[in-house]
PDB file of N, CA and C in Angstrom:
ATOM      1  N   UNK A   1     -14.337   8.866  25.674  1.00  0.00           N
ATOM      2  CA  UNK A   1     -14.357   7.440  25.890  1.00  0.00           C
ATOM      3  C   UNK A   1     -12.948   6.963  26.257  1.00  0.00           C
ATOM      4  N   UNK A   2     -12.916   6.459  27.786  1.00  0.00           N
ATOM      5  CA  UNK A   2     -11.246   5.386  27.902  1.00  0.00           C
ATOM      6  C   UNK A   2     -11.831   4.122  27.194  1.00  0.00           C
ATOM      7  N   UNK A   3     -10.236   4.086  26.731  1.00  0.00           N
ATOM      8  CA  UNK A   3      -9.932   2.341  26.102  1.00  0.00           C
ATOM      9  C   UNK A   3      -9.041   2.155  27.490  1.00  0.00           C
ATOM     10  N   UNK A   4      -9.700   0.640  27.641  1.00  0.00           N
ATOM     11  CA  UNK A   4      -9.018  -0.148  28.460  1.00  0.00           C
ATOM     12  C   UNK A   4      -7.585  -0.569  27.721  1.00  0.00           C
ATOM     13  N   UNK A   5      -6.658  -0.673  28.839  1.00  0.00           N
ATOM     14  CA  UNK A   5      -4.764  -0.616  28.072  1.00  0.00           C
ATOM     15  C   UNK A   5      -4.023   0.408  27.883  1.00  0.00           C
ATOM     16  N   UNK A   6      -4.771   1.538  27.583  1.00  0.00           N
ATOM     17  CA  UNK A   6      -4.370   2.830  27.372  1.00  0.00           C
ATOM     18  C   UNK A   6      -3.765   3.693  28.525  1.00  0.00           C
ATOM     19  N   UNK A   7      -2.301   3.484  28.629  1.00  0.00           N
ATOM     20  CA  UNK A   7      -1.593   4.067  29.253  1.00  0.00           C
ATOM     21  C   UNK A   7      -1.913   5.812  29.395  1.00  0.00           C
ATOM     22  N   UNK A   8      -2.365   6.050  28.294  1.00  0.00           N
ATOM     23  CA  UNK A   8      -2.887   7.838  28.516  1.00  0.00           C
ATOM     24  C   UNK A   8      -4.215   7.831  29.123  1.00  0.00           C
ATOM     25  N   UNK A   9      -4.948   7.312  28.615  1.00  0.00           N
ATOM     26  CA  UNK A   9      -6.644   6.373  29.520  1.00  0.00           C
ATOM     27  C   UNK A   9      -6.641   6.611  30.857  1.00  0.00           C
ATOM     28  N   UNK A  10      -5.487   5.781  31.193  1.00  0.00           N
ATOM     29  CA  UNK A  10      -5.409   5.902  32.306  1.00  0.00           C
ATOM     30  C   UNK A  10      -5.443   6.882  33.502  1.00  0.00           C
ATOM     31  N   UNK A  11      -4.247   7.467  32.426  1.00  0.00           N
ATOM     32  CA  UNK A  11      -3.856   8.805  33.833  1.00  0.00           C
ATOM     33  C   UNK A  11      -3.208   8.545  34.558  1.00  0.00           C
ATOM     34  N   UNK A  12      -2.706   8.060  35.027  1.00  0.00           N
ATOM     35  CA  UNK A  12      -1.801   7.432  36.507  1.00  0.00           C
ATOM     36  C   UNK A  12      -0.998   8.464  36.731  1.00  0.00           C
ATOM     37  N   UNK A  13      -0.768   8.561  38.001  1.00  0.00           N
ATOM     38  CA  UNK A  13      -0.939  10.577  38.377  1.00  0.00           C
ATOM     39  C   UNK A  13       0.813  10.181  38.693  1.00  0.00           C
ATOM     40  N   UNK A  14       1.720   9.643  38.150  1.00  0.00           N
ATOM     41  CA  UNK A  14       3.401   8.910  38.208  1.00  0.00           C
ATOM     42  C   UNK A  14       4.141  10.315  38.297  1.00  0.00           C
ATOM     43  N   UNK A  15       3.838  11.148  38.110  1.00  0.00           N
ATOM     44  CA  UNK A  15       4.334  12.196  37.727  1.00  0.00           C
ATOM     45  C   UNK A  15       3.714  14.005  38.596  1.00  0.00           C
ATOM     46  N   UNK A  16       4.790  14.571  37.809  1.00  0.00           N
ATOM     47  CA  UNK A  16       4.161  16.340  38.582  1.00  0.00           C
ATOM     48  C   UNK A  16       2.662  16.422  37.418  1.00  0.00           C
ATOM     49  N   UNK A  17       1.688  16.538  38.420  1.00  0.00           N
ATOM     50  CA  UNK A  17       0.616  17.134  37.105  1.00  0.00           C
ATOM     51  C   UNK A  17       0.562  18.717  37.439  1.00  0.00           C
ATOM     52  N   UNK A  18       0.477  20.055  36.104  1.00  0.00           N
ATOM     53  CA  UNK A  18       0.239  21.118  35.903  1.00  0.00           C
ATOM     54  C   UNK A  18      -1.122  21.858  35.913  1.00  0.00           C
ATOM     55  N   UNK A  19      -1.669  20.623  35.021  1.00  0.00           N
ATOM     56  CA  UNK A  19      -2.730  21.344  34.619  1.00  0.00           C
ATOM     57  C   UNK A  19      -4.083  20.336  34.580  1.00  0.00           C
ATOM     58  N   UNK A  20      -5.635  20.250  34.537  1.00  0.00           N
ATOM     59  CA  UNK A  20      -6.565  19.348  34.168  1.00  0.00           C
ATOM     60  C   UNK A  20      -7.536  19.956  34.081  1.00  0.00           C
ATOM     61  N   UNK A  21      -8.469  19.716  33.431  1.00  0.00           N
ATOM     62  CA  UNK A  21      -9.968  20.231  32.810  1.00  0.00           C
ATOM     63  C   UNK A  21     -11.034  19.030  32.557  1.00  0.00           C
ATOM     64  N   UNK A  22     -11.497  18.892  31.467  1.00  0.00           N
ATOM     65  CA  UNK A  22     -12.670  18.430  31.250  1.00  0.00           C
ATOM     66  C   UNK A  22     -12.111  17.726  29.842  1.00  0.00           C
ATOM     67  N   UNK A  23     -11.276  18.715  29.124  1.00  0.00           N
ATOM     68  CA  UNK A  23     -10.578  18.704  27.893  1.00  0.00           C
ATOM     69  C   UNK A  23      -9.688  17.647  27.682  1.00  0.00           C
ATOM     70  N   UNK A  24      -8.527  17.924  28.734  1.00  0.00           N
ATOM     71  CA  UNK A  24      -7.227  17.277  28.911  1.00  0.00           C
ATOM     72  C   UNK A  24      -6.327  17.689  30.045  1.00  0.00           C
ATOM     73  N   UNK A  25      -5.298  17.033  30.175  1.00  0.00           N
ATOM     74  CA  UNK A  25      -4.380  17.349  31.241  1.00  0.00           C
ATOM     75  C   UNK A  25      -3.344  17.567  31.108  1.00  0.00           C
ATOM     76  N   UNK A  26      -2.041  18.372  31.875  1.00  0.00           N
ATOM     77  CA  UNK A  26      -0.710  18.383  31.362  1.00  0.00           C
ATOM     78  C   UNK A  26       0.120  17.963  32.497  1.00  0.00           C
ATOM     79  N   UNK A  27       1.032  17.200  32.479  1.00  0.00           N
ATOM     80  CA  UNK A  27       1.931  16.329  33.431  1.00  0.00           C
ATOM     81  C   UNK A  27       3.467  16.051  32.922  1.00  0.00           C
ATOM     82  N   UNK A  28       3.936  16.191  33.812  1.00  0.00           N
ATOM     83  CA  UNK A  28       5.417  15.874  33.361  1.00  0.00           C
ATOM     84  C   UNK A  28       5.217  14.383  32.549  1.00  0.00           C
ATOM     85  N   UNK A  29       6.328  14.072  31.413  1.00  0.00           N
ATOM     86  CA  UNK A  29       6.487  13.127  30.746  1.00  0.00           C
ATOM     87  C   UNK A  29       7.223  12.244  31.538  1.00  0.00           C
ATOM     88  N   UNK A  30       6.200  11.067  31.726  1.00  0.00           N
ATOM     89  CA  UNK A  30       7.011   9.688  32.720  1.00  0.00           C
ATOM     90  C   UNK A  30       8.933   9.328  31.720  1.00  0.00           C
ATOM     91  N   UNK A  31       8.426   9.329  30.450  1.00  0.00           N
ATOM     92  CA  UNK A  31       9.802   8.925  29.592  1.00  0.00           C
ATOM     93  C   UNK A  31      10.748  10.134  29.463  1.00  0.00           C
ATOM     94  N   UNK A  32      10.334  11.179  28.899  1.00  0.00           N
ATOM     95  CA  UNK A  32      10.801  12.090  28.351  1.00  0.00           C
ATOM     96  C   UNK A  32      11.566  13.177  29.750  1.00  0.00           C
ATOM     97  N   UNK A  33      10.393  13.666  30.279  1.00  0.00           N
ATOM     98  CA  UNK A  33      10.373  14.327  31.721  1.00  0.00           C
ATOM     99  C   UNK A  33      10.215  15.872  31.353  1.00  0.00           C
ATOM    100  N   UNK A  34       8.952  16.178  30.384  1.00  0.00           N
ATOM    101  CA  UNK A  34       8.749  17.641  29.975  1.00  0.00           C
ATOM    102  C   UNK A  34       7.291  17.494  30.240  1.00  0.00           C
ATOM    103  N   UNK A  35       6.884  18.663  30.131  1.00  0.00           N
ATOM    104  CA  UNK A  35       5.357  18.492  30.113  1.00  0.00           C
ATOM    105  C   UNK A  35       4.815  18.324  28.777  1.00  0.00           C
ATOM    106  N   UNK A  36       3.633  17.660  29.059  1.00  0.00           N
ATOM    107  CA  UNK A  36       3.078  17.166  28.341  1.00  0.00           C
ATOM    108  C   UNK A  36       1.424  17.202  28.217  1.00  0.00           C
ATOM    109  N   UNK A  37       0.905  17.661  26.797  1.00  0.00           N
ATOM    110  CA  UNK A  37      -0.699  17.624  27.494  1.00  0.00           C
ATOM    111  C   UNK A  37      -1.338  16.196  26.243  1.00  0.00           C
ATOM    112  N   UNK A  38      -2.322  15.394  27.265  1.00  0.00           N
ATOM    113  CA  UNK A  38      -2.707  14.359  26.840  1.00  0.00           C
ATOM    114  C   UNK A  38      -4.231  14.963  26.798  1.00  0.00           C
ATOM    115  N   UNK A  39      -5.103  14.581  25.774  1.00  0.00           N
ATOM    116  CA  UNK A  39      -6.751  14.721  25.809  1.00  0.00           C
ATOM    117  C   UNK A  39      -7.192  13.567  26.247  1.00  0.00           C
ATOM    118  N   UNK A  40      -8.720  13.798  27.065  1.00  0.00           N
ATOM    119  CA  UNK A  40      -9.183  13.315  27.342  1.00  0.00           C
ATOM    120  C   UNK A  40      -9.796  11.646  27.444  1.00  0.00           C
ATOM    121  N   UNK A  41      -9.927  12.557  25.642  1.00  0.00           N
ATOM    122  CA  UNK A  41     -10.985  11.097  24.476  1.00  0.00           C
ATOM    123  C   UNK A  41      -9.795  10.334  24.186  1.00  0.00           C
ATOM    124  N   UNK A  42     -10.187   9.379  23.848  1.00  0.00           N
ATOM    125  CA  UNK A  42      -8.951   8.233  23.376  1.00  0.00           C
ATOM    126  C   UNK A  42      -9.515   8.855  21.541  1.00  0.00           C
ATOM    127  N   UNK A  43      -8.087   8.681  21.459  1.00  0.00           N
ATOM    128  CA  UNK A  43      -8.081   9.211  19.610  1.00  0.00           C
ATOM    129  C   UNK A  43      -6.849   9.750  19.222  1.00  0.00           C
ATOM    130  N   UNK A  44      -6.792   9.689  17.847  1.00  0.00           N
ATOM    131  CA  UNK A  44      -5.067  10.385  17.676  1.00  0.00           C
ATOM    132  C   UNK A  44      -5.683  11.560  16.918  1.00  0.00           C
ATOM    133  N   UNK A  45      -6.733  12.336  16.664  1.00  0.00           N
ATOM    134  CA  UNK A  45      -7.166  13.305  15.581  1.00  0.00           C
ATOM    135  C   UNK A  45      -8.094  14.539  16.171  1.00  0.00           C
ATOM    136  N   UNK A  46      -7.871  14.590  17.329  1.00  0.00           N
ATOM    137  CA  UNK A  46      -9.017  15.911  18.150  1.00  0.00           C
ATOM    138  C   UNK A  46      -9.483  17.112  16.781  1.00  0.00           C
ATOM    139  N   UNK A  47     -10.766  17.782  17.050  1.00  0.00           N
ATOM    140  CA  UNK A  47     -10.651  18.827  15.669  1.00  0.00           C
ATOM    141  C   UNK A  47     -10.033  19.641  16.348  1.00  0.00           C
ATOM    142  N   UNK A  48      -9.898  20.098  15.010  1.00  0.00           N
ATOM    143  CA  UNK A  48      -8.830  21.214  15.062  1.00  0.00           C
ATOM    144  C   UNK A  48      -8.847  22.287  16.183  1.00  0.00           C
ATOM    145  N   UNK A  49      -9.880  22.443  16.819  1.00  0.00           N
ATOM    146  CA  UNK A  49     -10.294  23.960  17.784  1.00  0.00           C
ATOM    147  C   UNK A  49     -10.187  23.214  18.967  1.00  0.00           C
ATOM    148  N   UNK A  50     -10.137  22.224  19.247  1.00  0.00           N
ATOM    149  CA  UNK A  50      -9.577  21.018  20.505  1.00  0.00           C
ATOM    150  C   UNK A  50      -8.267  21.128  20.499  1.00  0.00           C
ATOM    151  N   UNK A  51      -7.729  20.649  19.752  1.00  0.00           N
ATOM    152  CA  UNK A  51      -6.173  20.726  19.376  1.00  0.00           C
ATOM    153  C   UNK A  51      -5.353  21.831  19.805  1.00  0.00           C
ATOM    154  N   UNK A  52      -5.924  22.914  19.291  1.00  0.00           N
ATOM    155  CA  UNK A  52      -5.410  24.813  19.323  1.00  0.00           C
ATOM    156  C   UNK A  52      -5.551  24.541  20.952  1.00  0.00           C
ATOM    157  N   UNK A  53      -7.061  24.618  21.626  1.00  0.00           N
ATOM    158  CA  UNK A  53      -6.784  24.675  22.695  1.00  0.00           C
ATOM    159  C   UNK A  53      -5.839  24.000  23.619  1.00  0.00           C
ATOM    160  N   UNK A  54      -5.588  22.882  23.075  1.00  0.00           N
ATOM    161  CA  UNK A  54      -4.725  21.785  24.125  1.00  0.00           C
ATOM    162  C   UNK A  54      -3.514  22.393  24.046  1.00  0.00           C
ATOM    163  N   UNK A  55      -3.106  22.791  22.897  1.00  0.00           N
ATOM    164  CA  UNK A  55      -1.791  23.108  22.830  1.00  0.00           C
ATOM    165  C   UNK A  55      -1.639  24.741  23.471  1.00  0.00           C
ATOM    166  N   UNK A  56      -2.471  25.388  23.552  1.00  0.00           N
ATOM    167  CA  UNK A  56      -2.427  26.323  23.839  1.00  0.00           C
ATOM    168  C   UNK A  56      -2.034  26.475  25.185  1.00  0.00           C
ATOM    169  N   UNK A  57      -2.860  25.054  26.037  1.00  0.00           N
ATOM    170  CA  UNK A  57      -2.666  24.962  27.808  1.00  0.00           C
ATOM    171  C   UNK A  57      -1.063  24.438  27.971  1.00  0.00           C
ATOM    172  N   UNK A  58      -0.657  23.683  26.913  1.00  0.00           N
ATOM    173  CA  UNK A  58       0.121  23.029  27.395  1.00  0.00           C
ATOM    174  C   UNK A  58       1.014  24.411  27.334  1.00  0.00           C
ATOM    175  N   UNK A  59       1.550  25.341  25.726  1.00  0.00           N
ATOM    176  CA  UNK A  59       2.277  26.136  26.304  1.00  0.00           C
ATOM    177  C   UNK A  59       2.446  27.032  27.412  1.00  0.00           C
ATOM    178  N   UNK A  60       1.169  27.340  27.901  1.00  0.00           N
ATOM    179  CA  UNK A  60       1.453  27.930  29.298  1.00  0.00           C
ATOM    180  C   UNK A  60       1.638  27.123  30.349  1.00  0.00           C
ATOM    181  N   UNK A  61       1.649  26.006  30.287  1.00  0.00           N
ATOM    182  CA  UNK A  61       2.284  25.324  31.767  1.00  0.00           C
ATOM    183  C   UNK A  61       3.899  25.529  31.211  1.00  0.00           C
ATOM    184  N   UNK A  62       4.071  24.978  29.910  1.00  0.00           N
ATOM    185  CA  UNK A  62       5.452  25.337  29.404  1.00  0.00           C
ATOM    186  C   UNK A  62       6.515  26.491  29.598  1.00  0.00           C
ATOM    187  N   UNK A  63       5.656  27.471  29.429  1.00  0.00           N
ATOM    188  CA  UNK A  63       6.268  29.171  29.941  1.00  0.00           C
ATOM    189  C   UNK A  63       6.591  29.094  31.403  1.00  0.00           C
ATOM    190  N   UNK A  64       5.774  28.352  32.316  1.00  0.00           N
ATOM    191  CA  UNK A  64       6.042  28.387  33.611  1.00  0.00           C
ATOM    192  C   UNK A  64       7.289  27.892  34.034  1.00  0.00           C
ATOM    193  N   UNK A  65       7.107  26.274  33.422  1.00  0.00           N
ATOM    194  CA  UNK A  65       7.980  25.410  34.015  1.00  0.00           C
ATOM    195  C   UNK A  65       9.501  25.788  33.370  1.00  0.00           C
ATOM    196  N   UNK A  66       9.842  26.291  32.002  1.00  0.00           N
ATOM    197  CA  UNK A  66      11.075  26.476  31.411  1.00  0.00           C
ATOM    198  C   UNK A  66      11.276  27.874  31.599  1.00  0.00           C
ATOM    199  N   UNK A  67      10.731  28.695  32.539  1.00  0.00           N
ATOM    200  CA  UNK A  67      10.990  30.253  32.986  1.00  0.00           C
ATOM    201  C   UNK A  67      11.890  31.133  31.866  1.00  0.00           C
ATOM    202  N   UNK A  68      10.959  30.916  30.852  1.00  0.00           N
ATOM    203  CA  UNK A  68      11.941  32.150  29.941  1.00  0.00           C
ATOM    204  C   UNK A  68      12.672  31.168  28.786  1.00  0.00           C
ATOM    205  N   UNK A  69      13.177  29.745  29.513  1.00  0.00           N
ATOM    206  CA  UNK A  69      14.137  29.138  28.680  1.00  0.00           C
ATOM    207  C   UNK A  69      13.160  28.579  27.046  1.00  0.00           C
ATOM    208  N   UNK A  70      14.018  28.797  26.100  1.00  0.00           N
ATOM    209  CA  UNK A  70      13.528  28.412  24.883  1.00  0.00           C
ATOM    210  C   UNK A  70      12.627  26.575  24.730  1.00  0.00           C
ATOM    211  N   UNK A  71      11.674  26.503  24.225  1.00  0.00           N
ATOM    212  CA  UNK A  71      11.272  25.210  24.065  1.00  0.00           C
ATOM    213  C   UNK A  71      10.771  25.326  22.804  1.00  0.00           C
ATOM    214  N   UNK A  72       9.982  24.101  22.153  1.00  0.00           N
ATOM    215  CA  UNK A  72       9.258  23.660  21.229  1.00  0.00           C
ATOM    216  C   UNK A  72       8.157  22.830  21.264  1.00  0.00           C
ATOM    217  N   UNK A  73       6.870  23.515  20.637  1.00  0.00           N
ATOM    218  CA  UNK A  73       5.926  22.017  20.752  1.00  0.00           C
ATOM    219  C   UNK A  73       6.130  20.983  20.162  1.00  0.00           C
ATOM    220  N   UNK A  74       6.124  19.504  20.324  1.00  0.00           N
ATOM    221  CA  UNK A  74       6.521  18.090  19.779  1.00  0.00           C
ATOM    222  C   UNK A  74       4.846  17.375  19.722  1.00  0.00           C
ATOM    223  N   UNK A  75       4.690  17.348  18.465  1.00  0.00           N
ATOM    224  CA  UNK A  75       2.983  16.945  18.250  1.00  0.00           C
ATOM    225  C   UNK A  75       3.352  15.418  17.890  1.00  0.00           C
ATOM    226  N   UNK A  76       4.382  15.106  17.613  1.00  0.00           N
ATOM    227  CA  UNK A  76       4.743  13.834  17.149  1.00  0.00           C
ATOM    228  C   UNK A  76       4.171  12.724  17.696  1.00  0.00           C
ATOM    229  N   UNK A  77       3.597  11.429  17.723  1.00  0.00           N
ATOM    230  CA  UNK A  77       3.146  10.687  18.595  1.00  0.00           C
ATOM    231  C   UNK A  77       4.062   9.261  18.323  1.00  0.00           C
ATOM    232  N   UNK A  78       5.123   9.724  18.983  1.00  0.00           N
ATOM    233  CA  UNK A  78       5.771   8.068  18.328  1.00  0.00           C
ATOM    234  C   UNK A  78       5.566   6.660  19.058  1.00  0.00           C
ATOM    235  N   UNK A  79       5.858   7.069  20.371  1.00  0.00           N
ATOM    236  CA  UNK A  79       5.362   5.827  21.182  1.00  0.00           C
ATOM    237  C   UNK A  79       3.774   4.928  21.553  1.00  0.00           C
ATOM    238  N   UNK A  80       3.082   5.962  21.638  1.00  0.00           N
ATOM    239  CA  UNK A  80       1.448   5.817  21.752  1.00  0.00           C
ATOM    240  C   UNK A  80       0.816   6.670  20.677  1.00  0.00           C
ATOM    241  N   UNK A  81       0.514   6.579  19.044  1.00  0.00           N
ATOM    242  CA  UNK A  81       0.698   7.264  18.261  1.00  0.00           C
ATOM    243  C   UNK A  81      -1.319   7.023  18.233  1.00  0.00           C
ATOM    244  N   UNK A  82      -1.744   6.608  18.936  1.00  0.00           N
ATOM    245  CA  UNK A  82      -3.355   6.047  18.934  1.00  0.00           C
ATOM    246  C   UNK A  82      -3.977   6.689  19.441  1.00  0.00           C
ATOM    247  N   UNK A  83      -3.296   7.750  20.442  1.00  0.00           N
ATOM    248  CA  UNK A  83      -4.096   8.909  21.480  1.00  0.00           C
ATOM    249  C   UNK A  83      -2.822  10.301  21.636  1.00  0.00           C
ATOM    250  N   UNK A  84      -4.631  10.972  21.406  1.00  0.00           N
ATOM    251  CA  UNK A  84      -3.470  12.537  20.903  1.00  0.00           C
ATOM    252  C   UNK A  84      -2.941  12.814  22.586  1.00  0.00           C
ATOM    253  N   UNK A  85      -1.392  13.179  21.775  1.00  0.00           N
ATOM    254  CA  UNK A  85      -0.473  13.808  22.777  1.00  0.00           C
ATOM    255  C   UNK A  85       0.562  15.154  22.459  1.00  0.00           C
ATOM    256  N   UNK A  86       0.941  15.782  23.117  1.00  0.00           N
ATOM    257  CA  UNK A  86       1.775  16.579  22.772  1.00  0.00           C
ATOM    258  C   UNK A  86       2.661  16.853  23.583  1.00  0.00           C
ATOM    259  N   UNK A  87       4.116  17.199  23.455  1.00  0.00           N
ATOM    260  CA  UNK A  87       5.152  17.524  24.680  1.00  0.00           C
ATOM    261  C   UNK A  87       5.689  19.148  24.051  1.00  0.00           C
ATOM    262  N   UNK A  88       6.241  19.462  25.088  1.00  0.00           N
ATOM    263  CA  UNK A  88       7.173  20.740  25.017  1.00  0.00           C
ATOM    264  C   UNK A  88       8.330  20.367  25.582  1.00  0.00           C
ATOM    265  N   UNK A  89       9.307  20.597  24.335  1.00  0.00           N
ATOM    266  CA  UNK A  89      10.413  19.777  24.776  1.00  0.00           C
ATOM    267  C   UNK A  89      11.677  21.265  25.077  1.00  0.00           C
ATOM    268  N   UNK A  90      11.953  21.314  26.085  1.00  0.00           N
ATOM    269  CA  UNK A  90      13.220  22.124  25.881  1.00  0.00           C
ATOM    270  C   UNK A  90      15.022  21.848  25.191  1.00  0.00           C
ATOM    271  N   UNK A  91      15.692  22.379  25.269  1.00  0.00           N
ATOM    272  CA  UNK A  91      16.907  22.330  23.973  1.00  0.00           C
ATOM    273  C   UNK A  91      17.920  20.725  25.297  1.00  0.00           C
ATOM    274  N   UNK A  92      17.437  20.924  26.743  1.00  0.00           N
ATOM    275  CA  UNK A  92      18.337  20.089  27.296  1.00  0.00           C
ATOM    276  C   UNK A  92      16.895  18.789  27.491  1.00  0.00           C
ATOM    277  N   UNK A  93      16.223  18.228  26.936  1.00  0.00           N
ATOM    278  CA  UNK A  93      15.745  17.539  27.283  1.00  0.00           C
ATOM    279  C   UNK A  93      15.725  15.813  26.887  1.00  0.00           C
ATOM    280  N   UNK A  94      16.656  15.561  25.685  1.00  0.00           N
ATOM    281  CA  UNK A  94      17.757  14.543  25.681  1.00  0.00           C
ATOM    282  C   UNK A  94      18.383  14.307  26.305  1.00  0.00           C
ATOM    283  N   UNK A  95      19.436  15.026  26.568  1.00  0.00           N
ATOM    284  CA  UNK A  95      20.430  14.958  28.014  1.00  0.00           C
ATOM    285  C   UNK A  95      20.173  14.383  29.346  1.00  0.00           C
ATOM    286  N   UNK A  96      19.030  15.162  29.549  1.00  0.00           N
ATOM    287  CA  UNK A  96      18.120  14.848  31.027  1.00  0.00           C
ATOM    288  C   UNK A  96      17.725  13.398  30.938  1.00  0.00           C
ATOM    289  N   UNK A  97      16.582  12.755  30.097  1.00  0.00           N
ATOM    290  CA  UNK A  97      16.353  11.520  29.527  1.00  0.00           C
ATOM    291  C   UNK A  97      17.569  10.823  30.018  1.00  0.00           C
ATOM    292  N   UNK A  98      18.846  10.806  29.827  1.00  0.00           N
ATOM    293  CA  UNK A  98      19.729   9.700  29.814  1.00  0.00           C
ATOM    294  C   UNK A  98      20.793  10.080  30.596  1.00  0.00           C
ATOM    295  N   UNK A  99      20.674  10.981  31.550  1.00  0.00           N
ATOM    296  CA  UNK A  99      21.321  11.507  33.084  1.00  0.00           C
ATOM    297  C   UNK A  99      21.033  10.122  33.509  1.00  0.00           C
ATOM    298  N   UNK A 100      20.462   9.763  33.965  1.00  0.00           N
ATOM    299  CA  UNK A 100      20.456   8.850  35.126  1.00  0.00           C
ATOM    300  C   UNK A 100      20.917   7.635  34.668  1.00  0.00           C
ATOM    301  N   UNK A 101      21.205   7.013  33.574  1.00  0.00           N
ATOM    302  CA  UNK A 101      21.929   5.768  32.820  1.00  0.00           C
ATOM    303  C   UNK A 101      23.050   5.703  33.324  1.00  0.00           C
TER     304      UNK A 101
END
């Protein structure tokens, strides 16, 4: 189900997209600028075997895009904490964020 307002709902293709299914999708982070996989359903709580999988896609777009370089999954939802998200953040991805300031 989209909620209308819902910037993840949406989708708005602003960005590199990696990956999409039926499940969820993974796209560079409009804020951040890592990939990122968003689900489908509007919700912050997918079960658990949803979850495994999402995260599972996202690390392999992750392996691609950081070629070897070290990252981390970030399950945190601080900004849109209402619809599950997840990023893979690599060790320079602060830095990058505030390059262009």
């Amino acid at each position: 189900m989209k909620v209308a307002g819902c910037d993840l709902c949406e989708a708005a293709r602003l960005t590199a997209w990696h990956y999409e299914d039926d499940l969820c999708w993974v796209a560079d982070c409009e804020v951040c600028d890592v990939p990122m996989v968003v689900w489908r359903a509007h919700g912050s709580t997918p079960p658990p075997e949803l979850a495994e999988q999402m995260l599972a896609r996202l690390a392999t777009v992750a392996d691609a895009v950081f070629d070897g370089r070290r990252y981390r999954i970030d399950t945190v939802m601080r900004q849109l904490p209402d619809h599950f998200h997840a990023h893979a953040r690599d060790e320079g991805w602060w830095l990058r964020r505030f390059a262009g300031c």
